[in-house]
C-alpha atoms as a PDB file:
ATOM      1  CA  UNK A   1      21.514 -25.656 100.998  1.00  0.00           C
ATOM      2  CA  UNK A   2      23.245 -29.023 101.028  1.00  0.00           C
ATOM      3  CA  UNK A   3      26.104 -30.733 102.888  1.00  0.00           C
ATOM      4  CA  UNK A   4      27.816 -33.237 100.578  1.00  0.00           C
ATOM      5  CA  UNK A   5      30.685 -35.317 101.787  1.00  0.00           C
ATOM      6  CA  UNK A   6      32.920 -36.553  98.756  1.00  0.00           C
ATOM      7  CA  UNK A   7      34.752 -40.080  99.245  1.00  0.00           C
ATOM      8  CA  UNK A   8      36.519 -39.201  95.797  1.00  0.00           C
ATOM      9  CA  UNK A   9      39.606 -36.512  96.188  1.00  0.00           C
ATOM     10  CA  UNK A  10      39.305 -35.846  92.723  1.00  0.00           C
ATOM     11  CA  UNK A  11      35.544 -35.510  92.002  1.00  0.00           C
ATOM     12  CA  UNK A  12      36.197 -32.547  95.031  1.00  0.00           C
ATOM     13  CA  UNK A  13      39.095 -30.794  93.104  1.00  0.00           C
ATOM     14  CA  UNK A  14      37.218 -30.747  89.875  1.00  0.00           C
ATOM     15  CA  UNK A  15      33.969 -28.953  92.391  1.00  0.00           C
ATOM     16  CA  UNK A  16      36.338 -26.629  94.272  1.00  0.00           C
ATOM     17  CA  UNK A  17      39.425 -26.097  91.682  1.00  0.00           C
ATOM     18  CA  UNK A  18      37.735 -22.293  90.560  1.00  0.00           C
ATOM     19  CA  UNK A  19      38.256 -20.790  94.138  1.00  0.00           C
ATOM     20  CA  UNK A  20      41.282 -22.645  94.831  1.00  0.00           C
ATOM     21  CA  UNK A  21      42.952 -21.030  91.521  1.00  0.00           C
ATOM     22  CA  UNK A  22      41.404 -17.883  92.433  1.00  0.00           C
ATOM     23  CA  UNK A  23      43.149 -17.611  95.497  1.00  0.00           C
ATOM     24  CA  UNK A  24      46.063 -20.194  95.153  1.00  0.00           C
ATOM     25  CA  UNK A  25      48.564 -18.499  97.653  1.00  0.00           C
ATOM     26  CA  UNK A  26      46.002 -17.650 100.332  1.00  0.00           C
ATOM     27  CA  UNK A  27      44.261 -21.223 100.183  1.00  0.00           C
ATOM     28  CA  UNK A  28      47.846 -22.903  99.437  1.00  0.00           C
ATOM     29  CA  UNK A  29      47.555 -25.529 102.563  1.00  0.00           C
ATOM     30  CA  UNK A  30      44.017 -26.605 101.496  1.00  0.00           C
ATOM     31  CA  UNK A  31      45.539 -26.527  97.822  1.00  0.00           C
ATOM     32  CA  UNK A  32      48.566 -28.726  98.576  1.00  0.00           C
ATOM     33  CA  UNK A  33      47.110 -31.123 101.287  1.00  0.00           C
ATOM     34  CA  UNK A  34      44.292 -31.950  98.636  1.00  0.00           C
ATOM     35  CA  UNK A  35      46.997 -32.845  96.393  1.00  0.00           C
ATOM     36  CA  UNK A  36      48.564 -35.514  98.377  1.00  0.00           C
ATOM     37  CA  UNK A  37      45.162 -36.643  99.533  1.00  0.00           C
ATOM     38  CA  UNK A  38      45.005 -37.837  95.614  1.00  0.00           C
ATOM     39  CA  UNK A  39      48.464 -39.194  95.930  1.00  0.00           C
ATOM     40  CA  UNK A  40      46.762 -41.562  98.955  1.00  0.00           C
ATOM     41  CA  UNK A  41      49.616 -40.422 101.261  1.00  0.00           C
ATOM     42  CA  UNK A  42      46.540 -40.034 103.758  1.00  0.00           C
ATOM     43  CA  UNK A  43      44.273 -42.129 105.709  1.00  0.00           C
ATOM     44  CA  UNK A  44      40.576 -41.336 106.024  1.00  0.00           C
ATOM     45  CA  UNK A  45      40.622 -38.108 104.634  1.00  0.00           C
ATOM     46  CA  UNK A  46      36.720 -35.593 104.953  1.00  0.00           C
ATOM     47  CA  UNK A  47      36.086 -33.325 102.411  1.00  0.00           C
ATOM     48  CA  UNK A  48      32.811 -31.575 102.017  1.00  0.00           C
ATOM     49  CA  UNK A  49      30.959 -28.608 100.460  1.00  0.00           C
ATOM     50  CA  UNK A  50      27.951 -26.614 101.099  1.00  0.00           C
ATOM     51  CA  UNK A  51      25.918 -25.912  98.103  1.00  0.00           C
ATOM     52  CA  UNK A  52      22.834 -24.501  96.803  1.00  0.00           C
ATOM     53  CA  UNK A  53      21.894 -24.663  93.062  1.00  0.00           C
ATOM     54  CA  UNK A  54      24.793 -26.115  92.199  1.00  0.00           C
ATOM     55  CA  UNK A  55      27.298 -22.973  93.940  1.00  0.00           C
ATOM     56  CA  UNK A  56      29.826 -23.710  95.667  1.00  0.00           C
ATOM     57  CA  UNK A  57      29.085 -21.594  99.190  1.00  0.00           C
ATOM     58  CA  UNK A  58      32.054 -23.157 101.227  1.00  0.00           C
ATOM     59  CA  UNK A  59      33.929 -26.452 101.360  1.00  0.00           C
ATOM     60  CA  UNK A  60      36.201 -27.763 104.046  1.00  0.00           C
ATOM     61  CA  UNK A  61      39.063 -30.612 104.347  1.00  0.00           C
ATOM     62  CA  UNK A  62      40.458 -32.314 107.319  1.00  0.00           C
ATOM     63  CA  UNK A  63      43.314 -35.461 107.347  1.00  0.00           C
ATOM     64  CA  UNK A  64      42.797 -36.811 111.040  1.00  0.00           C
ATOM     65  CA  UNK A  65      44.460 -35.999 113.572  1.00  0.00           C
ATOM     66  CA  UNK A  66      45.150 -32.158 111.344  1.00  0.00           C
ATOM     67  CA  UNK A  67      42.724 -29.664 111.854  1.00  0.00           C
ATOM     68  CA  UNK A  68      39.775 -28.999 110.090  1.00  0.00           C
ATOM     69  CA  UNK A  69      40.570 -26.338 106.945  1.00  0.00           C
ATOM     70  CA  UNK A  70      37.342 -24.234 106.485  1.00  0.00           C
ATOM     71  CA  UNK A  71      36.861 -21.994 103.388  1.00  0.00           C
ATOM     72  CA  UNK A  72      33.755 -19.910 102.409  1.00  0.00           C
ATOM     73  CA  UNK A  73      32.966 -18.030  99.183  1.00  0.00           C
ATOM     74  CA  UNK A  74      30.099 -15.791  99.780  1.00  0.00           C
ATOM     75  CA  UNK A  75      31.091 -13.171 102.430  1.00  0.00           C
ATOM     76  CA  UNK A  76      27.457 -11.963 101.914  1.00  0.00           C
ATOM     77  CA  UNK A  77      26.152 -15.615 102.981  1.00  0.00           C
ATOM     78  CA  UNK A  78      28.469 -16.000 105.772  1.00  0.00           C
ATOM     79  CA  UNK A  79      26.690 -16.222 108.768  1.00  0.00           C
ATOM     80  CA  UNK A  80      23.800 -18.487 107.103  1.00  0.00           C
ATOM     81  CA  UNK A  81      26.395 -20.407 105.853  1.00  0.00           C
ATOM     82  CA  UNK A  82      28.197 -21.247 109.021  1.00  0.00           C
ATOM     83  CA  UNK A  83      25.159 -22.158 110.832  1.00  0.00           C
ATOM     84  CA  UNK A  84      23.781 -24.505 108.111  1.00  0.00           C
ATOM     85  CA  UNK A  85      27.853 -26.162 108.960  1.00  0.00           C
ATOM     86  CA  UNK A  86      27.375 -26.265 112.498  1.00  0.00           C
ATOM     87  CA  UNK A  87      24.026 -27.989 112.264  1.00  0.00           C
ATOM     88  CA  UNK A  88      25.826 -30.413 109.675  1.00  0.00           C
ATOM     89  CA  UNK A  89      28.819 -30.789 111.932  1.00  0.00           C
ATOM     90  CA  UNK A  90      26.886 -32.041 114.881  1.00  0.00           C
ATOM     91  CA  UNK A  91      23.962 -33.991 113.347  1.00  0.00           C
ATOM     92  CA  UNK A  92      26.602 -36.171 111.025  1.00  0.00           C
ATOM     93  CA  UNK A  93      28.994 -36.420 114.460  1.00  0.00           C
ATOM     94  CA  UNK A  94      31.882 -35.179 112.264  1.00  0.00           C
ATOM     95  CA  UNK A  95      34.861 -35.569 114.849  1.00  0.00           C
ATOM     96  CA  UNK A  96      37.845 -33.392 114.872  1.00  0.00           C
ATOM     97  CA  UNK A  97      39.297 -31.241 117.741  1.00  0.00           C
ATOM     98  CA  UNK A  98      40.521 -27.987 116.024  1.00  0.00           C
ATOM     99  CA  UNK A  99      40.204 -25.935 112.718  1.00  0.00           C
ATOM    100  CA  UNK A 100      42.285 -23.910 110.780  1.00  0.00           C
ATOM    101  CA  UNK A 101      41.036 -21.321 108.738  1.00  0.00           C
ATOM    102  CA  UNK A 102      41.095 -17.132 107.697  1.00  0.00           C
ATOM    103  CA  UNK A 103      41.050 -15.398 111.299  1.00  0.00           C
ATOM    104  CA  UNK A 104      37.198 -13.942 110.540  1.00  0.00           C
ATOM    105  CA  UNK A 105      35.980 -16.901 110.025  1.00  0.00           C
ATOM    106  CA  UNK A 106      37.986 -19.714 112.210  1.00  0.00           C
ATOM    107  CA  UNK A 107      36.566 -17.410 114.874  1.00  0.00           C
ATOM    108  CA  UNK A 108      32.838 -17.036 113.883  1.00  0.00           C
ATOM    109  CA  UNK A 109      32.846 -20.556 113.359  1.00  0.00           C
ATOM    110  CA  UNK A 110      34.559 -21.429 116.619  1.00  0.00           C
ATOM    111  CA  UNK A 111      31.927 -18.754 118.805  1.00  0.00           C
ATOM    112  CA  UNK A 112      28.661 -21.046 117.409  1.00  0.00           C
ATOM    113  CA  UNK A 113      30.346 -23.905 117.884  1.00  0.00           C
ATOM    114  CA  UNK A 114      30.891 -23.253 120.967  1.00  0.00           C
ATOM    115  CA  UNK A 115      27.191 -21.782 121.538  1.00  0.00           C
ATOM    116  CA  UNK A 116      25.972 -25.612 119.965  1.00  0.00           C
ATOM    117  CA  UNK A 117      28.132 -27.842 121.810  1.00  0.00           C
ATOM    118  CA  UNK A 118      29.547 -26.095 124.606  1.00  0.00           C
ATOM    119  CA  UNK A 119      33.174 -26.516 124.128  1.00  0.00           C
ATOM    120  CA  UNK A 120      35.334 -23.486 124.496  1.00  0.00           C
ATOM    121  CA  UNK A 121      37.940 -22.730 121.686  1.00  0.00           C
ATOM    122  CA  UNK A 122      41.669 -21.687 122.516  1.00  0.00           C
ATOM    123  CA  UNK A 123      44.459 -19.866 120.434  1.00  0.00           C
ATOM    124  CA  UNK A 124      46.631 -22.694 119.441  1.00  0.00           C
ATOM    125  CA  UNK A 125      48.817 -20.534 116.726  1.00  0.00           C
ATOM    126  CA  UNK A 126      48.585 -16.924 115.408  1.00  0.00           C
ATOM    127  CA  UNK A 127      49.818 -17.108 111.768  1.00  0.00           C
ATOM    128  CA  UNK A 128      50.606 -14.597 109.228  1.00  0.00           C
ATOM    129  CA  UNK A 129      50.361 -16.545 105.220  1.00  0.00           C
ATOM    130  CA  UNK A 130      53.371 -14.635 103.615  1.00  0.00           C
ATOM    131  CA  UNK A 131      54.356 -14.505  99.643  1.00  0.00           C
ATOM    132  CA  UNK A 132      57.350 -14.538  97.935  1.00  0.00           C
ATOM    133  CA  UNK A 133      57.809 -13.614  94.155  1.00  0.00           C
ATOM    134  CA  UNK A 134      61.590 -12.286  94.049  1.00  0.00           C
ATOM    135  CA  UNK A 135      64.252 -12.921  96.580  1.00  0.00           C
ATOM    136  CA  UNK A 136      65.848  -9.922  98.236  1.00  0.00           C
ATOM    137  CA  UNK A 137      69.551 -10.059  96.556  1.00  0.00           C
ATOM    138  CA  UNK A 138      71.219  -7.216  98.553  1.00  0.00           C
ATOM    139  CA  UNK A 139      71.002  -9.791 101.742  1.00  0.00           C
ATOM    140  CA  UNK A 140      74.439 -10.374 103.198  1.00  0.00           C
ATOM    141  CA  UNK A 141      74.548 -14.717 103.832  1.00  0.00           C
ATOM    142  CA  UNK A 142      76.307 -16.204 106.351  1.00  0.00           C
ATOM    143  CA  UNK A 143      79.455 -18.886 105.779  1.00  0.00           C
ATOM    144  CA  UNK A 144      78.498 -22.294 104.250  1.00  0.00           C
ATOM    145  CA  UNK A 145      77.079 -24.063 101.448  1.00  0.00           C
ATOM    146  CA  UNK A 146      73.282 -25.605 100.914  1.00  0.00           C
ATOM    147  CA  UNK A 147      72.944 -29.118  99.346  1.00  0.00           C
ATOM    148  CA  UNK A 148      69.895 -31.611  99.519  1.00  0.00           C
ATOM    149  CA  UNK A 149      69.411 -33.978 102.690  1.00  0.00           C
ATOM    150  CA  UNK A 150      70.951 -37.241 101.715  1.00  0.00           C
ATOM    151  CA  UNK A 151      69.889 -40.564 103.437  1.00  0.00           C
ATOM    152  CA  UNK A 152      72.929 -40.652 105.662  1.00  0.00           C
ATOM    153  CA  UNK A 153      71.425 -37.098 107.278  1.00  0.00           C
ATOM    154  CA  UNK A 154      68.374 -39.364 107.937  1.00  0.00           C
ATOM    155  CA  UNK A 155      68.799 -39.624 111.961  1.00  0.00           C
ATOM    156  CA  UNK A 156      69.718 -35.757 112.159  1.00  0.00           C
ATOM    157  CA  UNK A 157      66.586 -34.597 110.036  1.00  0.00           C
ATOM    158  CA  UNK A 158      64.470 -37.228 112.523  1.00  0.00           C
ATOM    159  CA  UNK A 159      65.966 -36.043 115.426  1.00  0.00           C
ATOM    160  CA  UNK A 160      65.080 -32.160 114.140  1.00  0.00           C
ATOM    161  CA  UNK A 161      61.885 -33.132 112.921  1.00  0.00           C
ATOM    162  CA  UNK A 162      61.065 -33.813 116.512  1.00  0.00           C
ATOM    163  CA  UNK A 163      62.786 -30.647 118.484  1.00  0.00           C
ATOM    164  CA  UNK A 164      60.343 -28.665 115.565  1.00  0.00           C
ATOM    165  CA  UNK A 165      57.370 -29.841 116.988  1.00  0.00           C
ATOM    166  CA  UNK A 166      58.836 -28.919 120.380  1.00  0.00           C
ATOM    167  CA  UNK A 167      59.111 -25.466 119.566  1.00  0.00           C
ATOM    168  CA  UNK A 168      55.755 -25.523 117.545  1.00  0.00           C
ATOM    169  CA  UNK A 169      54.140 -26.746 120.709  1.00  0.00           C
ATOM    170  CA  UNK A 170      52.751 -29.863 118.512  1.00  0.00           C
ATOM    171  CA  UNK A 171      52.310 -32.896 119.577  1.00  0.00           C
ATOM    172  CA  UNK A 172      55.167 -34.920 119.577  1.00  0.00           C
ATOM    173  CA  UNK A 173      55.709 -37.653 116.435  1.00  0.00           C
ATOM    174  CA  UNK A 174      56.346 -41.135 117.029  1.00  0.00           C
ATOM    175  CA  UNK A 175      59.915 -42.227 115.977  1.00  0.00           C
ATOM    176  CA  UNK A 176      58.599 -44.827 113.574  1.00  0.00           C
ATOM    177  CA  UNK A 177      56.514 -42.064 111.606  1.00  0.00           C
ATOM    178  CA  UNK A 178      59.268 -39.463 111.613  1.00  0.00           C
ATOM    179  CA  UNK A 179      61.404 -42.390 109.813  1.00  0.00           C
ATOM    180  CA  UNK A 180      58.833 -43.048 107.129  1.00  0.00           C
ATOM    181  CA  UNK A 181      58.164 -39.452 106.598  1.00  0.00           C
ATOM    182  CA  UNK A 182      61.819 -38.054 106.409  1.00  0.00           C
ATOM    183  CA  UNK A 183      62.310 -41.299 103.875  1.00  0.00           C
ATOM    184  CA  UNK A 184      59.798 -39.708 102.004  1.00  0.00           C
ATOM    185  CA  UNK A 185      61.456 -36.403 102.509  1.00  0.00           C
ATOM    186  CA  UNK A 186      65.123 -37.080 101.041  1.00  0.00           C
ATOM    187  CA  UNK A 187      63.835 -39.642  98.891  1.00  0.00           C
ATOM    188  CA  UNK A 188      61.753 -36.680  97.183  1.00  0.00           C
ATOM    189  CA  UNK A 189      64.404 -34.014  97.867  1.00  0.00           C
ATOM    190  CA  UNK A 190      62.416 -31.711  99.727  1.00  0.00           C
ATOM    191  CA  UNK A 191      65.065 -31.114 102.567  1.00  0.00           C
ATOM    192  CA  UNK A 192      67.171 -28.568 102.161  1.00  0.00           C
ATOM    193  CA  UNK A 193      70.783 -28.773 104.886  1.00  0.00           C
ATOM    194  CA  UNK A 194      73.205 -25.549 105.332  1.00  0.00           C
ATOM    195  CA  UNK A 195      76.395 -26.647 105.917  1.00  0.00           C
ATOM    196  CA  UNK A 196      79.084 -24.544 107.867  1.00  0.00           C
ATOM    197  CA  UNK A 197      82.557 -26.101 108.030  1.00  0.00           C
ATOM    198  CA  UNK A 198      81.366 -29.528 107.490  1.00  0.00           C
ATOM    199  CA  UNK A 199      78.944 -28.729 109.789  1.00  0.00           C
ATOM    200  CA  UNK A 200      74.932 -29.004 109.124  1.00  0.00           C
ATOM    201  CA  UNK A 201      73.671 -25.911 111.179  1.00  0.00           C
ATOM    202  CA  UNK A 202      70.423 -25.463 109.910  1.00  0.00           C
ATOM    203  CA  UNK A 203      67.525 -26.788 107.532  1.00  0.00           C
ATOM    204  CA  UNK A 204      64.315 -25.963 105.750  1.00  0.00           C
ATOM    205  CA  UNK A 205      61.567 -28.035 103.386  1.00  0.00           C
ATOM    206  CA  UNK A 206      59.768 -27.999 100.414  1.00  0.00           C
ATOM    207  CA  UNK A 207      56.195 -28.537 101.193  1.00  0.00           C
ATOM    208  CA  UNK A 208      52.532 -28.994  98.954  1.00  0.00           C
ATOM    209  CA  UNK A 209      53.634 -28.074  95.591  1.00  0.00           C
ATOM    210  CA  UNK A 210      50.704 -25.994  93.900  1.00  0.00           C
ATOM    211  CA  UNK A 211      49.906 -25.138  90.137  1.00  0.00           C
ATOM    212  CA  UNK A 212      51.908 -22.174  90.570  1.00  0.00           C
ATOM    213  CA  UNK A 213      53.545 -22.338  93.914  1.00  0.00           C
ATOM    214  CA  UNK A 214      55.237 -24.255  96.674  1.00  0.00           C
ATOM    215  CA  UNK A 215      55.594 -23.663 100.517  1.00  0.00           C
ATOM    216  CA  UNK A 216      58.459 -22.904 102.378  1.00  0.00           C
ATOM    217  CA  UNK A 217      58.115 -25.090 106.364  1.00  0.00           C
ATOM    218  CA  UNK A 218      60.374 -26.872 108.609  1.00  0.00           C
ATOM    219  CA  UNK A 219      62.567 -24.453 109.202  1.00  0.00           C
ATOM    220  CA  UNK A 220      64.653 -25.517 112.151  1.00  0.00           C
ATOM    221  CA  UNK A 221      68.231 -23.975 113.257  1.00  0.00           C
ATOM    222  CA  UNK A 222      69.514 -26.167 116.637  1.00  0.00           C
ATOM    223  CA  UNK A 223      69.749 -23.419 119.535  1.00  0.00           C
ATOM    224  CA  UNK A 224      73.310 -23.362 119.744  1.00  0.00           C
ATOM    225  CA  UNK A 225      73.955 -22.146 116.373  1.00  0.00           C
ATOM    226  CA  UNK A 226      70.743 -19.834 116.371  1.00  0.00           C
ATOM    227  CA  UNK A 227      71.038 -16.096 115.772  1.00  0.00           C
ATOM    228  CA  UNK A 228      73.942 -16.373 113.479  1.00  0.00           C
ATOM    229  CA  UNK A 229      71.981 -15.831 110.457  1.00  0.00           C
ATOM    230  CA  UNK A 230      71.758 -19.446 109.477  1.00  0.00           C
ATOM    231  CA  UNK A 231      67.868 -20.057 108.633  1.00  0.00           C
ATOM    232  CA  UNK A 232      67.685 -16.686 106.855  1.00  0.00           C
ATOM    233  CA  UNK A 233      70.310 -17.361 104.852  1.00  0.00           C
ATOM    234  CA  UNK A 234      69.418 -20.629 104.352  1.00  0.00           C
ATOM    235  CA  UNK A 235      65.607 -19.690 103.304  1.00  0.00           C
ATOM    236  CA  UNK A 236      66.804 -17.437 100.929  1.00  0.00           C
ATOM    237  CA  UNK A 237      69.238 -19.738  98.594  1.00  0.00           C
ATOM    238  CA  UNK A 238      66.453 -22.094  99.117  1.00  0.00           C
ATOM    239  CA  UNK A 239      63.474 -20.228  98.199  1.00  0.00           C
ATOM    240  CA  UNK A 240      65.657 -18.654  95.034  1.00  0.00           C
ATOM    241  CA  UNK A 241      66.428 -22.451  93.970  1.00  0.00           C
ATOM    242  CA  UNK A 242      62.524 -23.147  94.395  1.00  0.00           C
ATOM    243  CA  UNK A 243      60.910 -19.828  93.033  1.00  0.00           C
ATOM    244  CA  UNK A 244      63.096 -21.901  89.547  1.00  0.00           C
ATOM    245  CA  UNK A 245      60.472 -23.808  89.091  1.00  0.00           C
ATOM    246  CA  UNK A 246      57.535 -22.208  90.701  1.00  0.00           C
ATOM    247  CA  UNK A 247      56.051 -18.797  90.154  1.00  0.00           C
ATOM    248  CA  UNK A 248      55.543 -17.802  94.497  1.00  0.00           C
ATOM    249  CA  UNK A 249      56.823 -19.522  97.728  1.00  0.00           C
ATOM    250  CA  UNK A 250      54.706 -19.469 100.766  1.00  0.00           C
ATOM    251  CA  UNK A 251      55.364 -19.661 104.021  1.00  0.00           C
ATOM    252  CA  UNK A 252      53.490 -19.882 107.353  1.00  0.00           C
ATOM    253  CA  UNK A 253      54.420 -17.637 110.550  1.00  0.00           C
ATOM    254  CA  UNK A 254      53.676 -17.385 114.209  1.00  0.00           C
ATOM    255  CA  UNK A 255      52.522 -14.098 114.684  1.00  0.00           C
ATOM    256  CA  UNK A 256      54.037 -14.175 118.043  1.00  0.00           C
ATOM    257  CA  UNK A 257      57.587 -14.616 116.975  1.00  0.00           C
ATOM    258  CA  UNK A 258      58.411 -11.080 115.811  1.00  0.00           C
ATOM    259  CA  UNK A 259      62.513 -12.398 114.633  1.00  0.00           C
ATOM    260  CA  UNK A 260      61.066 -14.744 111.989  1.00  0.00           C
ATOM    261  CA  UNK A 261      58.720 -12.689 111.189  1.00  0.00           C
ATOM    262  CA  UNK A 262      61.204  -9.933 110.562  1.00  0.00           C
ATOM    263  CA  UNK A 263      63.618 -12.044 109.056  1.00  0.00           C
ATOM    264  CA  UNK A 264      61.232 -13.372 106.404  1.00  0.00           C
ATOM    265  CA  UNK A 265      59.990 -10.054 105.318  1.00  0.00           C
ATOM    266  CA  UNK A 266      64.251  -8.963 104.976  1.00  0.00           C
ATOM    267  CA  UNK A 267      63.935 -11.981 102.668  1.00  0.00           C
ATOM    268  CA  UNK A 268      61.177 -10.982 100.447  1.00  0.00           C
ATOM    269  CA  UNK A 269      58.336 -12.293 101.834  1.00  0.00           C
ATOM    270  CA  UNK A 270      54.936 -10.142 102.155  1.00  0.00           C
ATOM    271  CA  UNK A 271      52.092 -10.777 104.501  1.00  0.00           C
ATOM    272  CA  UNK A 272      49.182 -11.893 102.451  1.00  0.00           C
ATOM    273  CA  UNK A 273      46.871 -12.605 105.311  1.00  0.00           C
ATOM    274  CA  UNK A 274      46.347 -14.000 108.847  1.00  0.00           C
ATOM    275  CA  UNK A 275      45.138 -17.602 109.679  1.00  0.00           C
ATOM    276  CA  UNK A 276      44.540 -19.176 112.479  1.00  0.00           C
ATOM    277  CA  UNK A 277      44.911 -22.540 114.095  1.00  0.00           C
ATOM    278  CA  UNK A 278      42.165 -23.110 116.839  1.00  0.00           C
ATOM    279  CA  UNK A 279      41.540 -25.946 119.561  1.00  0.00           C
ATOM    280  CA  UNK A 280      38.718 -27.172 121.241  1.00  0.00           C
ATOM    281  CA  UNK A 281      38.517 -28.741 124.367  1.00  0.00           C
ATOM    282  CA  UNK A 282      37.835 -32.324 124.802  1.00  0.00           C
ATOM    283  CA  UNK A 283      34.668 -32.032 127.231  1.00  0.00           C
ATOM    284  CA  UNK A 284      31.700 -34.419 125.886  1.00  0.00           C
END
């Protein structure tokens, strides 16, 4: 086997692309980070494969401080596979502090990491990977109209960008990269408002366009105008107006939110798989 580290974003697609298209909805983050890795909209990005005879066995991607995305090809090579990572891992001092992968294997890989370097793993986010192909037309929506995020919704969409990560239990952005990215944001119409009386009560974004599809995240309803049907009806008009131009929307979940997990599936959406995101501690 070999461990080779890429420094070009496209030399990796052109290595990976197969498995990727294979599975395009299931491996959709990897898929759309690794597009805007070639767009150079991040810093220091890793990418890597394991290899033997010129197969692809497993490759992984991480954009510091994100997690580390781990993908493997051979089920039958699994556990050989993961070891030969965790030996590759430590030797090359790869830094990163969590991984996000398919629940079988962020956990195997998490165990013998854990057995090599004796840092414990923790559940930072449950996730189901859901699929949408047609929208769910019987749905009753709520009062209100959807339009794109304009730049004079800027400080709102910052603001919300912020309480998101709140609720998400992230880590919390600084203001001056909220600005740039929400720029980014309305600049590339990816923000889409709902609008209730004049009022904007509830928004969602358009995130890592694929080949064939596009993810559904931010979707962030301020508490006092939750659970008056806002986000669902807002997800809907917005994933009809995307699924235009795209054959599938994804979206992420947290398993441990049973409304939005409901309300997705009254949408349309269909559980594809389960991913999860998991942390390590910090202990040298």
């Amino acid at each position: 086997m070999k461990f080779i580290v890429y420094d070009n974003a496209h030399d990796f697609e052109r290595k990976i692309e197969p498995f990727l298209s294979e599975k395009e909805d299931v491996f959709s983050l990897f898929y759309g980070v690794l597009q805007a890795i070639k767009a150079d909209n991040y810093e220091n990005p890793f990418m890597a494969t394991i290899e033997e005879d010129g197969k692809v066995l497993a490759f992984f991607q991480m954009t510091p401080p994100h997690p580390l995305n781990l993908i493997f090809t051979n089920e039958l090579r699994l556990e050989e596979t993961i070891d030969f990572l965790i030996k590759n891992l430590f030797e090359l001092k790869i830094n990163f502090h969590s991984i996000i992968s398919l629940k079988p294997w962020a956990f195997k890989v998490a165990e013998k990491w854990e057995l090599k370097t004796g840092k414990t793993h923790q559940l930072f986010m449950d996730q189901g990977l859901y699929r949408l192909n047609k929208v769910n037309e019987s749905l009753q929506h709520c009062p209100g109209t959807w339009r794109y995020a304009e730049e004079s919704d800027s400080s709102l969409i910052e603001k919300w960008f912020n309480l998101f990560e709140v609720d998400a239990g992230l880590t919390i952005s600084p203001i001056e990269h909220v600005k740039k990215r929400v720029a980014m944001f309305i600049r590339e119409r990816e923000v889409f408002l709902w609008e209730d009386e004049g009022k904007i009560v509830s928004m969602m974004k358009k995130s890592r366009p694929t080949k064939n599809g596009v993810t559904v995240s931010l979707v962030f309803t301020p508490r006092e105008d939750r659970k008056k049907g806002y986000a669902r009806t807002l997800v809907t008009v917005g994933s009809r107006e995307l699924l235009k131009d795209f054959d599938f929307c994804i979206l992420y979940t947290d398993m441990m939110n049973p409304t939005s997990n409901k309300i997705y599936r009254e949408i349309g959406y269909e559980k594809i798989a389960d991913s999860v995101h998991l942390v390590f501690d910090k202990r040298e």
